[in-house]
Structure formats: structure tokens, C-alpha cells
N, C-alpha and C. Protein backbone atom coordinates (compact mmCIF):
# COMPACT_ATOMS: atom_id res chain seq x y z
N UNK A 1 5.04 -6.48 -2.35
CA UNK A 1 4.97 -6.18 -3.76
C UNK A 1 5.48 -7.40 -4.53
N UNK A 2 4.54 -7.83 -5.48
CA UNK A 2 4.74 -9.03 -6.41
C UNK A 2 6.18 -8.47 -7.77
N UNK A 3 6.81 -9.01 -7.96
CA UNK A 3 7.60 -8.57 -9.05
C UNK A 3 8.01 -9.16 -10.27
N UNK A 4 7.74 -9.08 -11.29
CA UNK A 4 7.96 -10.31 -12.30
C UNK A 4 9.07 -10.64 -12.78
N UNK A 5 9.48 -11.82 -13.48
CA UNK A 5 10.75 -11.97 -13.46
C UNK A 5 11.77 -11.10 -14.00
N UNK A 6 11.20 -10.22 -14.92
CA UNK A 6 11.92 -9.70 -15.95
C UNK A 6 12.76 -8.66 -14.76
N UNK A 7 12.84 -8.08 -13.74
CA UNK A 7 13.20 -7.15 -13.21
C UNK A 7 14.13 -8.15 -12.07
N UNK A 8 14.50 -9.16 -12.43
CA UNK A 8 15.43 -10.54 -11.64
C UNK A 8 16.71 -11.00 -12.14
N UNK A 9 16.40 -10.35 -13.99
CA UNK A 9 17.40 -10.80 -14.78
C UNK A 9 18.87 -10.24 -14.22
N UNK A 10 18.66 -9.06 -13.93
CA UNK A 10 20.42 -8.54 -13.30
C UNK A 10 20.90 -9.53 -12.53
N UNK A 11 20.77 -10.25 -11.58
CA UNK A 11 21.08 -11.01 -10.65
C UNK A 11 21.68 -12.03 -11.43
N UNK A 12 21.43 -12.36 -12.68
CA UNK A 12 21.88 -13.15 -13.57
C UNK A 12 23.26 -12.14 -14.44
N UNK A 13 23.26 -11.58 -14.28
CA UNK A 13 24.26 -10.22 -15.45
C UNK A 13 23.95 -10.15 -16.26
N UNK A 14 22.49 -9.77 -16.97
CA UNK A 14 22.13 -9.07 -17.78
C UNK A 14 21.14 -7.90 -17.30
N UNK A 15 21.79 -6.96 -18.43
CA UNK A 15 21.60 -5.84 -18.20
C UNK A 15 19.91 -5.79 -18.33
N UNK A 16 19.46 -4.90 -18.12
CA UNK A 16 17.83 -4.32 -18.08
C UNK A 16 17.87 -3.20 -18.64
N UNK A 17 16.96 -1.88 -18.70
CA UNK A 17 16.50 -0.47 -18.69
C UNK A 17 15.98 -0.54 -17.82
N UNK A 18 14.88 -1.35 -17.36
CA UNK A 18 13.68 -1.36 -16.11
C UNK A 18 14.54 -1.91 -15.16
N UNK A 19 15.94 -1.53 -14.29
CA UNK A 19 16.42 -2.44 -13.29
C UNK A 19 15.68 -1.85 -11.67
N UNK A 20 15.04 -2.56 -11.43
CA UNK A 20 14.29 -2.06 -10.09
C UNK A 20 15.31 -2.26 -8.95
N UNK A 21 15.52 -3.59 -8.97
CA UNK A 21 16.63 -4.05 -7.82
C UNK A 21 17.35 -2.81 -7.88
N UNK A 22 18.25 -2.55 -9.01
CA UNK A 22 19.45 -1.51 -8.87
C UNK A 22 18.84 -0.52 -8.37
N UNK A 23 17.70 0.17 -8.37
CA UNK A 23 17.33 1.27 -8.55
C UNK A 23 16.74 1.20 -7.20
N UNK A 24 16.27 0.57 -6.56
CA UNK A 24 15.98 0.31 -4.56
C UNK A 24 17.17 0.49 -4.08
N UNK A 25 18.64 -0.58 -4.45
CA UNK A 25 19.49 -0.59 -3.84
C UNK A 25 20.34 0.95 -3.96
N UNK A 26 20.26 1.98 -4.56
CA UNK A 26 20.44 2.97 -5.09
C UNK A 26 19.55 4.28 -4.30
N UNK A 27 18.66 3.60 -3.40
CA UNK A 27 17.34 4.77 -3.25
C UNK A 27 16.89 5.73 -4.32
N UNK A 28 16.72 4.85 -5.42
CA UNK A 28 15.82 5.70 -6.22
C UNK A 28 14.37 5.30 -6.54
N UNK A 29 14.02 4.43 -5.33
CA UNK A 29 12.74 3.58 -5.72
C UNK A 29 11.97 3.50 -4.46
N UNK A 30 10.89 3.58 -4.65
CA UNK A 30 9.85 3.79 -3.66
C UNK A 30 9.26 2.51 -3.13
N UNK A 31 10.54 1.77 -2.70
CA UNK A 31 10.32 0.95 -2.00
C UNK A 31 11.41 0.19 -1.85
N UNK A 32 11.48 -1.05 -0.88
CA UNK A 32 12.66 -1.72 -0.21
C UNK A 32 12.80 -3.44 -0.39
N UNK A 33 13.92 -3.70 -0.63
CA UNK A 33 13.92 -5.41 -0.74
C UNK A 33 12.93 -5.92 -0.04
N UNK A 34 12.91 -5.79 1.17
CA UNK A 34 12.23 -6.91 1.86
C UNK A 34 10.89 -6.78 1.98
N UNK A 35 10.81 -5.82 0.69
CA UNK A 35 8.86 -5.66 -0.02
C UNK A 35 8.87 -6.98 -0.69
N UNK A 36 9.94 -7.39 -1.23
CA UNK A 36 9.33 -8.31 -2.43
C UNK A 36 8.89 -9.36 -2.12
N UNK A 37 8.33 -9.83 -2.92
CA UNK A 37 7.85 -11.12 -2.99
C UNK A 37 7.97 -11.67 -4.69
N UNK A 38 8.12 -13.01 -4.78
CA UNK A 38 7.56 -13.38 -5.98
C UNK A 38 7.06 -14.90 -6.14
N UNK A 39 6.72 -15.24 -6.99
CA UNK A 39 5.90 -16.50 -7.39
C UNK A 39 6.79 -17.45 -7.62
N UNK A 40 6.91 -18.69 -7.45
CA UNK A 40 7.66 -19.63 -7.29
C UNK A 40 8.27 -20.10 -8.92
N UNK A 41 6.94 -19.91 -9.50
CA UNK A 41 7.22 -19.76 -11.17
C UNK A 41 8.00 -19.37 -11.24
N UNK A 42 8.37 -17.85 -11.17
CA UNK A 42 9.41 -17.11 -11.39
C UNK A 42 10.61 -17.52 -11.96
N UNK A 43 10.69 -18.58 -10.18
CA UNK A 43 12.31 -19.27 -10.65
C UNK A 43 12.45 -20.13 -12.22
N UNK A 44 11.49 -20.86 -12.34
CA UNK A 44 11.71 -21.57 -13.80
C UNK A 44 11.37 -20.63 -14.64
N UNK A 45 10.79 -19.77 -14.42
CA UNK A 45 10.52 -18.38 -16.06
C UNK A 45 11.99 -17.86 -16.29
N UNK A 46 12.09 -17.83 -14.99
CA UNK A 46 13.72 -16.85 -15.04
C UNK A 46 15.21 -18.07 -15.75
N UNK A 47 14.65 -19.03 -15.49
CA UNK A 47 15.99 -20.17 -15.93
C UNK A 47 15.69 -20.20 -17.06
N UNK A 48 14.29 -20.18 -17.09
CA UNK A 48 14.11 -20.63 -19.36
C UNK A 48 14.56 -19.21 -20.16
N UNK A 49 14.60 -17.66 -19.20
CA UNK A 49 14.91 -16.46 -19.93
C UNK A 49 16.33 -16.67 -19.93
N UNK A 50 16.99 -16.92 -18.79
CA UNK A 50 18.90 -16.86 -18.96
C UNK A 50 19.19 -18.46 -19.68
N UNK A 51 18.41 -19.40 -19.96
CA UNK A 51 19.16 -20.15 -20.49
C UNK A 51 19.04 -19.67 -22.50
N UNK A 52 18.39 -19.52 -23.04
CA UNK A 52 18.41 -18.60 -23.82
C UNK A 52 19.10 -17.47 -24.27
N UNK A 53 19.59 -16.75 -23.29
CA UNK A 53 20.92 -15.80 -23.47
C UNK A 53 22.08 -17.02 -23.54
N UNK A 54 22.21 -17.84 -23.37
CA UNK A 54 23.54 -18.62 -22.77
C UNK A 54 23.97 -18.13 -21.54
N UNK A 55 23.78 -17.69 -20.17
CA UNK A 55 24.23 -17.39 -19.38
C UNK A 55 25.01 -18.82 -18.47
N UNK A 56 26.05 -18.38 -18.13
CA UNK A 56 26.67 -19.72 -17.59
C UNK A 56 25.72 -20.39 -16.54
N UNK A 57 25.89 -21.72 -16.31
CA UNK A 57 24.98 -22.80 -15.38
C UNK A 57 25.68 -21.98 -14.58
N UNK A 58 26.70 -21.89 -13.90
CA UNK A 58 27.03 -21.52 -12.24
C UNK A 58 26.49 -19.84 -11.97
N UNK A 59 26.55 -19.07 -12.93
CA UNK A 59 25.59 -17.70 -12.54
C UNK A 59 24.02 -18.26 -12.49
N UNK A 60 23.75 -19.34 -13.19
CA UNK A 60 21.96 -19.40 -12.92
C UNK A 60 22.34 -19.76 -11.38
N UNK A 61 22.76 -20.78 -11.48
CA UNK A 61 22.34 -21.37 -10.04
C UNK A 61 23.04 -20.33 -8.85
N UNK A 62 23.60 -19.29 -8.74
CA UNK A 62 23.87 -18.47 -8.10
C UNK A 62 22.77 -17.92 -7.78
N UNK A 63 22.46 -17.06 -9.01
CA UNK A 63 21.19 -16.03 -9.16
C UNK A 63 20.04 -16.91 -8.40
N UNK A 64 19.96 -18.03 -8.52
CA UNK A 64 18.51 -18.63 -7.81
C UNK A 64 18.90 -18.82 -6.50
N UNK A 65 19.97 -19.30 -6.29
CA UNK A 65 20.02 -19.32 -4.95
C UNK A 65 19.71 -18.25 -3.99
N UNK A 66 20.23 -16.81 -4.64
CA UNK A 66 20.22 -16.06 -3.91
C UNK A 66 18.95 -15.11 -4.14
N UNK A 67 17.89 -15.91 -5.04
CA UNK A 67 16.40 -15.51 -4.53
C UNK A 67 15.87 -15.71 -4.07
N UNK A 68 16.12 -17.23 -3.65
CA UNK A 68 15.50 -18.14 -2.74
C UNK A 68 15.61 -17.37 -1.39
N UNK A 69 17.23 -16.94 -1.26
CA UNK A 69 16.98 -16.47 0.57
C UNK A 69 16.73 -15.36 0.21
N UNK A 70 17.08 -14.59 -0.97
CA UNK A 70 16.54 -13.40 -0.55
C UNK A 70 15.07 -12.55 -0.31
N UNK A 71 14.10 -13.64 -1.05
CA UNK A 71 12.65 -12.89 -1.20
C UNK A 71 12.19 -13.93 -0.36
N UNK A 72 10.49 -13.25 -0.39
CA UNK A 72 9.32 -13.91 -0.12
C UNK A 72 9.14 -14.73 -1.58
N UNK A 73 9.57 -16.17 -1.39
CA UNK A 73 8.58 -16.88 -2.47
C UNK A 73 7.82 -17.93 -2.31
N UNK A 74 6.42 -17.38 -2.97
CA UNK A 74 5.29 -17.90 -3.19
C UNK A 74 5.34 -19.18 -3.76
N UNK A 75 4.39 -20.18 -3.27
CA UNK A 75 4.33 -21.40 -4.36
C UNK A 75 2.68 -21.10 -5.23
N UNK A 76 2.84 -21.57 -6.45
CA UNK A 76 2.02 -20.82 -7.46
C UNK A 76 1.23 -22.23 -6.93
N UNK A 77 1.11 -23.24 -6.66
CA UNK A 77 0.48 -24.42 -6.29
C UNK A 77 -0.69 -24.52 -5.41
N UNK A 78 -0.58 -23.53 -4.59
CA UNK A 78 -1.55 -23.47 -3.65
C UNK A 78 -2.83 -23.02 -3.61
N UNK A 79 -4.31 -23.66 -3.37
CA UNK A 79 -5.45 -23.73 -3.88
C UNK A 79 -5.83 -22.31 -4.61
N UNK A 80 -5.47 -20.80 -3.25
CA UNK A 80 -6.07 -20.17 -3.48
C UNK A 80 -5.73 -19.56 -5.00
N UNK A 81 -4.52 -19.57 -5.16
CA UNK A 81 -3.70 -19.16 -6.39
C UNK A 81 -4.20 -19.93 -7.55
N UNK A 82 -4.02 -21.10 -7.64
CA UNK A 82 -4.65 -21.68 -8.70
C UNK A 82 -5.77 -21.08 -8.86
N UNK A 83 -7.02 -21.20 -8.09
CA UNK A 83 -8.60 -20.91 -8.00
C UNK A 83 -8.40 -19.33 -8.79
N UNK A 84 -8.13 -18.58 -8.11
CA UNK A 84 -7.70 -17.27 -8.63
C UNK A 84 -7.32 -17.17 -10.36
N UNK A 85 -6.05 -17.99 -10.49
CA UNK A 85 -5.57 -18.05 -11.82
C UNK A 85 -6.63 -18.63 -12.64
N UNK A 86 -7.25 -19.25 -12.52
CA UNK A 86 -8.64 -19.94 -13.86
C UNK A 86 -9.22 -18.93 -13.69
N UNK A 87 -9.70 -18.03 -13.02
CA UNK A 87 -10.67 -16.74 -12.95
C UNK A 87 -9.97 -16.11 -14.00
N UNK A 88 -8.59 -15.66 -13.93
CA UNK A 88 -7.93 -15.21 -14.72
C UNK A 88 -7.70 -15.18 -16.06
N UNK A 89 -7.80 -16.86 -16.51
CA UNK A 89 -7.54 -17.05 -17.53
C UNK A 89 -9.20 -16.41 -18.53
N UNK A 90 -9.58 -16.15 -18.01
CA UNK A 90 -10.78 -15.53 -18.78
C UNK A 90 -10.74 -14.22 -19.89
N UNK A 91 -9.49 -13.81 -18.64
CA UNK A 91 -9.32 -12.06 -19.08
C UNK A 91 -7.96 -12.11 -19.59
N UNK A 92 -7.23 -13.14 -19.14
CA UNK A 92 -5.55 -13.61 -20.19
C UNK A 92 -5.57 -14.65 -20.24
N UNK A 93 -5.04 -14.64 -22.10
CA UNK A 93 -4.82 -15.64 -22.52
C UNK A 93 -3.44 -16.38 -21.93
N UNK A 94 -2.34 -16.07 -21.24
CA UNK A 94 -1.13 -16.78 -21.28
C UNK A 94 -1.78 -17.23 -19.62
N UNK A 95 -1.31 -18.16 -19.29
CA UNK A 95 -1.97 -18.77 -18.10
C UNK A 95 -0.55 -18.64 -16.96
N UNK A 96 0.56 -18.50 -17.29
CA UNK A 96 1.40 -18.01 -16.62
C UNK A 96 1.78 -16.68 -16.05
N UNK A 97 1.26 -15.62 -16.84
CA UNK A 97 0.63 -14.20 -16.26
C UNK A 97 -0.62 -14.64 -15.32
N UNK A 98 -1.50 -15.51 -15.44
CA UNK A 98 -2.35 -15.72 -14.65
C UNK A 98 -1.84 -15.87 -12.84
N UNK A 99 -0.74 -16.52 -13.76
CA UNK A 99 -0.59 -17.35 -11.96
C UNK A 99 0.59 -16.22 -11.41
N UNK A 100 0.91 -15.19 -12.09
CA UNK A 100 1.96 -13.82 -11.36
C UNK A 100 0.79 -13.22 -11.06
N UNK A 101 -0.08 -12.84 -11.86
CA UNK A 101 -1.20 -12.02 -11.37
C UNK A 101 -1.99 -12.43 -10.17
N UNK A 102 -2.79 -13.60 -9.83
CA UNK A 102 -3.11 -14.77 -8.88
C UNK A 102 -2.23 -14.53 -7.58
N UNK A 103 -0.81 -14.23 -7.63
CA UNK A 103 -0.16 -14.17 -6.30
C UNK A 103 -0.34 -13.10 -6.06
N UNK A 104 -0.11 -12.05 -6.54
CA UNK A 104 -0.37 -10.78 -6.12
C UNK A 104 -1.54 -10.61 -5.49
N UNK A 105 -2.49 -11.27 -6.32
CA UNK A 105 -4.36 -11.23 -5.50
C UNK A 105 -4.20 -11.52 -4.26
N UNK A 106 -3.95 -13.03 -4.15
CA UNK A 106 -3.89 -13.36 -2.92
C UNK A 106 -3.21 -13.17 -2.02
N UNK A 107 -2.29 -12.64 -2.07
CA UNK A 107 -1.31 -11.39 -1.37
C UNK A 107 -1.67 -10.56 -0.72
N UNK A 108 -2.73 -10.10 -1.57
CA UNK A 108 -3.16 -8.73 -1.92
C UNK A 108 -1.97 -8.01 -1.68
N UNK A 109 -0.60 -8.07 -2.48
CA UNK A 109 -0.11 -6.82 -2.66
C UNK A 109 0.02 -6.51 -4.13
N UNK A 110 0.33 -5.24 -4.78
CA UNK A 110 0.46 -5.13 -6.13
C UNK A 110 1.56 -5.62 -6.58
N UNK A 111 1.41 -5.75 -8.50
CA UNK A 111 2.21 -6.80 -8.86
C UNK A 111 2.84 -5.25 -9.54
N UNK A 112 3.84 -5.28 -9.77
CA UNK A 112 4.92 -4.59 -10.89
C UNK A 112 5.51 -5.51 -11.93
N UNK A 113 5.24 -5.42 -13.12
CA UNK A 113 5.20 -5.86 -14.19
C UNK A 113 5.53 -4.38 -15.74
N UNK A 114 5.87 -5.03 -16.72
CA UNK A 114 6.02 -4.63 -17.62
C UNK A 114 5.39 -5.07 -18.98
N UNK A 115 4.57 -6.38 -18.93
CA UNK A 115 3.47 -6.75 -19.54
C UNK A 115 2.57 -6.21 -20.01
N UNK A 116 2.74 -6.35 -21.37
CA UNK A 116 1.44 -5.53 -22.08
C UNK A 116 0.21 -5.90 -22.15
N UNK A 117 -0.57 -7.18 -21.73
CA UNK A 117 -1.58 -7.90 -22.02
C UNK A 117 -1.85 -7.51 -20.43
N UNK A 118 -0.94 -7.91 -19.55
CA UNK A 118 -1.45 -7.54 -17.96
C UNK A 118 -1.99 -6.22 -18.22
N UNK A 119 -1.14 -4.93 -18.35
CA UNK A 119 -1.65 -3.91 -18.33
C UNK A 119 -2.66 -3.28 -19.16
N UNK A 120 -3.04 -4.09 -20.54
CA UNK A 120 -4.19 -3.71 -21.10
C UNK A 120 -5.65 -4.53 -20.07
N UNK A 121 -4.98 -5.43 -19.09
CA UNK A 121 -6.08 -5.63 -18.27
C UNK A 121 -6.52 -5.31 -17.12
N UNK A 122 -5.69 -4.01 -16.84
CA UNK A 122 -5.46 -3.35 -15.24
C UNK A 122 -6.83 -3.20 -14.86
N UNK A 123 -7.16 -2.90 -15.61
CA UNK A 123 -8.96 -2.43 -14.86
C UNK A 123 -9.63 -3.46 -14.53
N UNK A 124 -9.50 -4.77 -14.65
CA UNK A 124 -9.94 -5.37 -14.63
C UNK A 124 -9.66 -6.09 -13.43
N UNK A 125 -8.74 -5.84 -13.16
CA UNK A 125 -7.24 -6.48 -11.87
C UNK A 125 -7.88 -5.63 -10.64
N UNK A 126 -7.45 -4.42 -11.01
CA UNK A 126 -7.60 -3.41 -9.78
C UNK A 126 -8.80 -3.39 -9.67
N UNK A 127 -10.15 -3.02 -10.35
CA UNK A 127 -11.54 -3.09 -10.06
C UNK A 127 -12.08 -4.31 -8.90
N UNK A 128 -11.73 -5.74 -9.71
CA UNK A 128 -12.41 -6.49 -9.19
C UNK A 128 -11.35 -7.63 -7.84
N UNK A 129 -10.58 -6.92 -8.20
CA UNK A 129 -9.48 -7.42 -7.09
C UNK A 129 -8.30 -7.05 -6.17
N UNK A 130 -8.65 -5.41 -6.41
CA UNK A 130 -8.21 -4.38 -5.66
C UNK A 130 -6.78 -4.40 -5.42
N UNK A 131 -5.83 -4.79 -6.27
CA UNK A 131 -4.56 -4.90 -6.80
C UNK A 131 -4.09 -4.22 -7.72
N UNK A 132 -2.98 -3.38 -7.12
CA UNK A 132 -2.37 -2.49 -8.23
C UNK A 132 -1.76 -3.06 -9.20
N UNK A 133 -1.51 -2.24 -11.07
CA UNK A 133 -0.76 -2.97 -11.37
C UNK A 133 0.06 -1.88 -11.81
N UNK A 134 1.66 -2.32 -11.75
CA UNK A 134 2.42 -1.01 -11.76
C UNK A 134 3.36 -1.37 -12.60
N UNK A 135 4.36 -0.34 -13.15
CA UNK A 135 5.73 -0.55 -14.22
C UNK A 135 6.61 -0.11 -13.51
N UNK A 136 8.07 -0.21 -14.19
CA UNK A 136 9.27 0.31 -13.12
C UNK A 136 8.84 1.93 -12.80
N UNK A 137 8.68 2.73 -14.12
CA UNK A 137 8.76 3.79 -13.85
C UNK A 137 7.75 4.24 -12.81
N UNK A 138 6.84 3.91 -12.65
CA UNK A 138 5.65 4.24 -11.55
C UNK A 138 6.05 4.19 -9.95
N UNK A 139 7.61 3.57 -10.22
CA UNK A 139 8.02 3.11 -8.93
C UNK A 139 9.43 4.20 -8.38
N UNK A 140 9.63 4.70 -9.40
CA UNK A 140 11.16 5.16 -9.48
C UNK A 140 10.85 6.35 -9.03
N UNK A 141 11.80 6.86 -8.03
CA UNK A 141 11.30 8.79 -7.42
C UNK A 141 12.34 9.64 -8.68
N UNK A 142 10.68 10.39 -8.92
CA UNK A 142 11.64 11.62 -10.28
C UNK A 142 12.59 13.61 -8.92
């Protein structure tokens, strides 16, 4: 399962509503760490979101470190991903959703996201590239 950054921010100490991590490590989530995966992007999406809060340099570089060992991460660099992401950019305009969306393809596992432009393009995702696209709550056991 692809995961976007926004559900990474705790690892940094900021709080969420959508905290997935907490909510796996908790068993309230229908699924397990060593599902994840994410896009190599990530790591710089996630430094340009906590440097913006002001979060201290030694929690960033904590928080990354310990995504590095802790997930599967993808490099967004690699042919098939790119190739994928220009397909993409057809149906989104931000070309960096392209390339979260793009890993997931080539993954083929689904991405969990909270993106409104992704998800006004789910049909488009899942139809022609047989990739789920999911939100926290879709994930969380009621």
C-alpha cells in the first residue's frame, strides 16, 4: 500500500485527524506497517510540509531517518514511474500527485491518499490501472 505524505507527518509531532500510522499501531486499521510503501518524493514533500510548521531540524532528520528503515521506498526516478506519471499528467494537473499515483501503478498496490483532485480522478486510476484509491477512513475497522 502506497501512502502519501500527509499520513507521515506524526513521525514529525504533528498532530493529524487522518493518523493511519497511530491507528495500525493501535489495531484499528486494516492493515500492517510492513504494507507500506512510499515514493521517494515523499521524503522532500514531507521536509517542505514540516519545514513550514517550524518543526526542529533534529525531529526532521529523525522522522526521515526512521522512514528510510522503516518502509518500502520507491525512487520516483525510475523509467516505469516516470512513463506512467506523463500518462498522468493528462488527468492531473499537479505532476507530483502524478508521480504518488505512478508508484502505486507500478506497484500495483493501492495508494491511500486524502487528495481531492486524486480522488475526483479515481475512476480513472482504478478503471484503467486497476489501483485502488483509498482515504484513512476506508481503512479504519468501525
Amino acid at each position: 500500500m502506497i501512502l502519501d505524505s500527509t499520513y507521515l507527518l506524526p513521525l514529525a509531532g504533528i498532530a493529524i485527524d487522518t493518523n493511519l500510522l497511530g491507528a495500525i499501531l493501535n489495531g484499528k486499521a486494516n492493515m500492517k506497517l510492513e504494507d507500506i510503501s512510499i515514493s521517494l518524493i515523499f521524503v522532500l514533500e514531507l521536509q517542505a510540509k514540516i519545514a513550514k510548521l517550524k518543526v526542529p531540524v533534529s525531529t526532521v532528520i529523525k522522522a526521515i531517518e526512521f522512514i528510510m528503515r522503516a518502509f518500502n521506498v520507491v525512487s520516483f526516478y525510475k523509467p516505469e514511474v516516470v512513463r506512467v506519471s506523463h500518462e498522468l499528467g493528462e488527468y492531473i494537473p499537479d505532476y507530483i500527485d502524478c508521480v504518488i499515483i505512478a508508484t502505486a501503478i507500478v506497484l500495483k498496490e493501492d495508494l491511500v491518499t486524502e487528495d481531492t483532485i486524486t480522488h475526483k480522478r479515481k475512476k480513472i486510476v482504478e478503471g484503467r490501472y486497476k489501483v485502488s484509491v483509498l482515504r484513512y477512513r476506508d481503512l479504519i475497522k468501525t
